[in-house]
Protein backbone atom coordinates (compact mmCIF):
# COMPACT_ATOMS: atom_id res chain seq x y z
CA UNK A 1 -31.29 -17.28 -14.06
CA UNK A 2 -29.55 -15.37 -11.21
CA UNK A 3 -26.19 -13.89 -11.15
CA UNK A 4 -25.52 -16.34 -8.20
CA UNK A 5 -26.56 -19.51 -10.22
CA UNK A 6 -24.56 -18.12 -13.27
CA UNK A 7 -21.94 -18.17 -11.37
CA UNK A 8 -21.98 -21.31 -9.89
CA UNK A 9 -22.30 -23.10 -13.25
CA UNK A 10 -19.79 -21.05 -15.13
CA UNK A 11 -17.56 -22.53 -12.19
CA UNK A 12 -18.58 -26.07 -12.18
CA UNK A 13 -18.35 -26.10 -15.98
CA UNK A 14 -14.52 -24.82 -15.22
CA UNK A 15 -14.30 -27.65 -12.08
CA UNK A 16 -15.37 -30.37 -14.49
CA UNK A 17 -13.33 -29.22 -17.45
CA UNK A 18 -9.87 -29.03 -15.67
CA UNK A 19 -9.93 -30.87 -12.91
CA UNK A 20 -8.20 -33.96 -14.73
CA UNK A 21 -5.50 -31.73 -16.77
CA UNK A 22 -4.73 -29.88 -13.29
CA UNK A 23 -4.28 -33.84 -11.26
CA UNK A 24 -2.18 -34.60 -14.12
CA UNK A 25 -0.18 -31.70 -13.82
CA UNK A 26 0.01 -31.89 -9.90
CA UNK A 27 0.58 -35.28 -10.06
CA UNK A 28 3.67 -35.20 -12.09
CA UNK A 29 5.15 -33.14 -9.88
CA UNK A 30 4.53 -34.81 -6.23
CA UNK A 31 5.61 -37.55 -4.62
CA UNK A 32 2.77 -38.64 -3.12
CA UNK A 33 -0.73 -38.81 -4.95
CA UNK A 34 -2.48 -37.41 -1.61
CA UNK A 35 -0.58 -34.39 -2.42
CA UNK A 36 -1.46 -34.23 -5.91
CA UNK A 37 -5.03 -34.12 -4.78
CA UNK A 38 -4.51 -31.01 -1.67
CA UNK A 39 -2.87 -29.36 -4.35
CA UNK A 40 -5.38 -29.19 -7.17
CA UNK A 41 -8.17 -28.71 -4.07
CA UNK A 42 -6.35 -25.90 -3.18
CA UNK A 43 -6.00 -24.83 -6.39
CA UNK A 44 -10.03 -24.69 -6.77
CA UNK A 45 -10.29 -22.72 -3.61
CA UNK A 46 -8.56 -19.95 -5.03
CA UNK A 47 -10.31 -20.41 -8.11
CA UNK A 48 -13.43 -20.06 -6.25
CA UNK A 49 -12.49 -17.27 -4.06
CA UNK A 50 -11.58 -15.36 -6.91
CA UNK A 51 -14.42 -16.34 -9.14
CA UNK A 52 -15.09 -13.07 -9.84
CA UNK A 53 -11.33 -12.42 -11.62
CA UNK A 54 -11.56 -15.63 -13.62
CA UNK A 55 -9.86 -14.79 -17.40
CA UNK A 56 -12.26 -15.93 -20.29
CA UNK A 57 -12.82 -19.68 -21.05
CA UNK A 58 -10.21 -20.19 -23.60
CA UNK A 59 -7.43 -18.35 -21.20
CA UNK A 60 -8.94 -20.14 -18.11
CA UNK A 61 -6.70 -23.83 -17.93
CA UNK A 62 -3.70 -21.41 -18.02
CA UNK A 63 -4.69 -19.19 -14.86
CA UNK A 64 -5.16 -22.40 -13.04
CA UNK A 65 -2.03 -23.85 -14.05
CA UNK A 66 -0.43 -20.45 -13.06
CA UNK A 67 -2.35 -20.89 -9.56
CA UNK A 68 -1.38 -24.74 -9.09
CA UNK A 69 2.01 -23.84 -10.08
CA UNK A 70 2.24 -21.17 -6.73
CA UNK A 71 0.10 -23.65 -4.76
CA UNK A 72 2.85 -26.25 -5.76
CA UNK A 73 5.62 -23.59 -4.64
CA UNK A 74 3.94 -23.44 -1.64
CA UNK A 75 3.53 -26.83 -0.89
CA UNK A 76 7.40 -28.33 -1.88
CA UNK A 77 8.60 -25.12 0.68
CA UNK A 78 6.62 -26.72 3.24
CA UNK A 79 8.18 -29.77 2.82
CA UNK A 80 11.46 -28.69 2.88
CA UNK A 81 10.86 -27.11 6.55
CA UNK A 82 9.07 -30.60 7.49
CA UNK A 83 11.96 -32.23 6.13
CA UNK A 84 14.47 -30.11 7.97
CA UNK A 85 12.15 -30.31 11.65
CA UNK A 86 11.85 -33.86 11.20
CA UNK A 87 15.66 -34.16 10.53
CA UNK A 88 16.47 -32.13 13.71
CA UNK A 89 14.15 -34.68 15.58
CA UNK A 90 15.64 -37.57 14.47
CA UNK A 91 19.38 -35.58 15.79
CA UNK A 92 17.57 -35.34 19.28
CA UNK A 93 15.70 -38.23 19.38
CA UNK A 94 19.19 -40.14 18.31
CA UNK A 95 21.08 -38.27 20.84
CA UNK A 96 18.82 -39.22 23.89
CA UNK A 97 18.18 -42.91 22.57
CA UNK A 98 21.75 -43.80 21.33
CA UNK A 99 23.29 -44.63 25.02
CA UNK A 100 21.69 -47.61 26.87
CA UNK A 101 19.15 -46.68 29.87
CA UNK A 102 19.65 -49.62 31.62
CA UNK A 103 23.46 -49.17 32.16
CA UNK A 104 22.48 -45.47 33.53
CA UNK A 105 20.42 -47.46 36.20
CA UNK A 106 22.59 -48.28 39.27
CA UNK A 107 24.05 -44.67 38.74
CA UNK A 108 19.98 -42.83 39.11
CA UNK A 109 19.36 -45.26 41.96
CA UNK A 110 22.74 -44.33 43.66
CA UNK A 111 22.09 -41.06 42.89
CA UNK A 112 18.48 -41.01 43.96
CA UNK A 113 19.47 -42.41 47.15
CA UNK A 114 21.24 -39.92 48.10
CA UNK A 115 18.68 -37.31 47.06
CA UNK A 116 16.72 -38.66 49.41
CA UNK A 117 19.02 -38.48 52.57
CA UNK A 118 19.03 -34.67 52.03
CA UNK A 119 16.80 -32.09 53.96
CA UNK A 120 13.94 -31.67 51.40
CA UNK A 121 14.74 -28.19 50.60
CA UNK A 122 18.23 -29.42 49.73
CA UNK A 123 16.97 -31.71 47.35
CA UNK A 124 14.68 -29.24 45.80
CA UNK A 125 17.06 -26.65 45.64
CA UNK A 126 20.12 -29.22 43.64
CA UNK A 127 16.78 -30.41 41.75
CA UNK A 128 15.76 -26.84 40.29
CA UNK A 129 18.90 -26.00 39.07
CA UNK A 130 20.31 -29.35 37.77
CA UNK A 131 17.36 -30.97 36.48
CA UNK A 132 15.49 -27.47 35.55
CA UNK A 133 18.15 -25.70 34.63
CA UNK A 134 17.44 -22.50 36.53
CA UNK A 135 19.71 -20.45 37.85
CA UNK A 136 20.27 -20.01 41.50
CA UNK A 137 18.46 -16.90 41.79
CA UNK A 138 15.66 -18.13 39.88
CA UNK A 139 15.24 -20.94 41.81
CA UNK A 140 15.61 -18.50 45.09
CA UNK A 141 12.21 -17.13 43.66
CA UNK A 142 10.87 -20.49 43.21
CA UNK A 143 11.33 -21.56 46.53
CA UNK A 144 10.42 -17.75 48.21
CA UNK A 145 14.28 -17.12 49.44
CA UNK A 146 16.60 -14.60 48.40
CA UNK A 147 19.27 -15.50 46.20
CA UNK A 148 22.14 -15.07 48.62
CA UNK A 149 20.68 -17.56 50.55
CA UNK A 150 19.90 -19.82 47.75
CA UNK A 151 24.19 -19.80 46.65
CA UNK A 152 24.82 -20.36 49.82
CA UNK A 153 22.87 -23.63 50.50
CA UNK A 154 23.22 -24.54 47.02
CA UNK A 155 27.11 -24.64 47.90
CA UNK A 156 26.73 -26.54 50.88
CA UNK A 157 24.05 -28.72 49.37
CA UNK A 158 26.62 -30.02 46.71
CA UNK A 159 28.82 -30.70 48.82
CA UNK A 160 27.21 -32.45 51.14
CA UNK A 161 25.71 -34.93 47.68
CA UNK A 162 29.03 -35.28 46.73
CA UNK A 163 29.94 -36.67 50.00
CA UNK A 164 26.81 -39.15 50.18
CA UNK A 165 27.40 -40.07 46.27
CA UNK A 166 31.09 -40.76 46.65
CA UNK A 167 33.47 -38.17 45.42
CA UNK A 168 36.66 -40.89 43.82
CA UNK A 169 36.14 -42.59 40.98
CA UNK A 170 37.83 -45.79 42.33
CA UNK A 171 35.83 -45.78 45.39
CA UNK A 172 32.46 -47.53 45.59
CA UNK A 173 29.65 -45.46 45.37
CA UNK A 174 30.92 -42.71 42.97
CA UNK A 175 28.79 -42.24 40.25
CA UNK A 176 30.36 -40.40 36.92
CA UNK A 177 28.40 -38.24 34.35
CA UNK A 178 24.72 -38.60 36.23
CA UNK A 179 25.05 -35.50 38.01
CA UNK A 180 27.24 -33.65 35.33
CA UNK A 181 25.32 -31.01 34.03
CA UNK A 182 26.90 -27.99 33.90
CA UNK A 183 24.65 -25.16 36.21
CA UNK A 184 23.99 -22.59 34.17
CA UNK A 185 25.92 -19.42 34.69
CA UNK A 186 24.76 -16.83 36.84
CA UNK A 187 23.89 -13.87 35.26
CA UNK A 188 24.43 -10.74 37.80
């Protein structure tokens, strides 16, 4: 028989002779059975990959246990992070779905409205930096002007939405909080 066969039974032999004690063990210590399984897989992928440090026969079940026990470590870490990404989803998904679209409605159409009676690069130039976020000079890049001139039309550009919008809140036409975000400050 070849080295290569020896080897391959010597490591079935330790596949077929653990593998329930190890699902046992992994089981007991999961939540879900799926993971019980990944874990003791993984566990025989190391096994394999180091076939070639494998202790003696009667030390073997230990060295596994030892490796399911990191896999394990491994695997309840991951979690954890899931756990803690998933939980910072649910914050942002909660803090965009928790106010009702629908009463934000007549504000976006007022608001888009008036959008639209702007000169185009008006409207471009309130979009980039309210909706996108950039800064005025970035969005003086964006649009292939220099950022003096970008200010400067952003300035009158505001002004000239806040006069199409409505400006008093007990007037008709104002519309509160849909323009609201703060433009990012400037850095010189």
């Amino acid at each position: 028989m070849s080295s290569g066969t020896e080897h391959e039974q010597r490591f079935r032999h330790v596949y077929a002779s653990n593998f329930p004690a190890l699902l046992a063990y992994a089981s007991r210590r999961v939540d879900q059975h799926a993971d019980a399984s990944d874990v003791v897989a993984e566990t025989f992928l190391v096994a394999w990959r180091r076939s070639g440090d494998l202790p003696p026969d009667d030390e073997i079940r230990l060295w596994l246990y030892g490796v399911a026990r990191r896999v394990l470590a491994n695997h309840h870490r991951g979690g954890t992070r899931r756990e803690r990404l998933g939980e910072r989803l649910r914050q942002r998904i909660t803090a965009v779905v928790s106010r009702d679209p629908a009463s934000e409605v007549p504000q976006r159409l007022a608001v888009r409205a008036a959008l639209a009676r702007l000169d185009e690069p008006d409207r471009e130039l309130i979009m980039l930096t309210t909706w996108e976020g950039l800064q005025p000079r970035e969005a003086a890049d964006v649009l292939g002007i220099s950022a003096g001139a970008a200010r400067t039309r952003l300035s009158r550009a505001r002004a000239r939405l806040r006069e199409l919008i409505g400006d008093d809140p007990y007037v008709d036409g104002h519309v509160r909080d849909v323009l609201t975000t703060t433009a990012p400050k400037e850095e010189r």
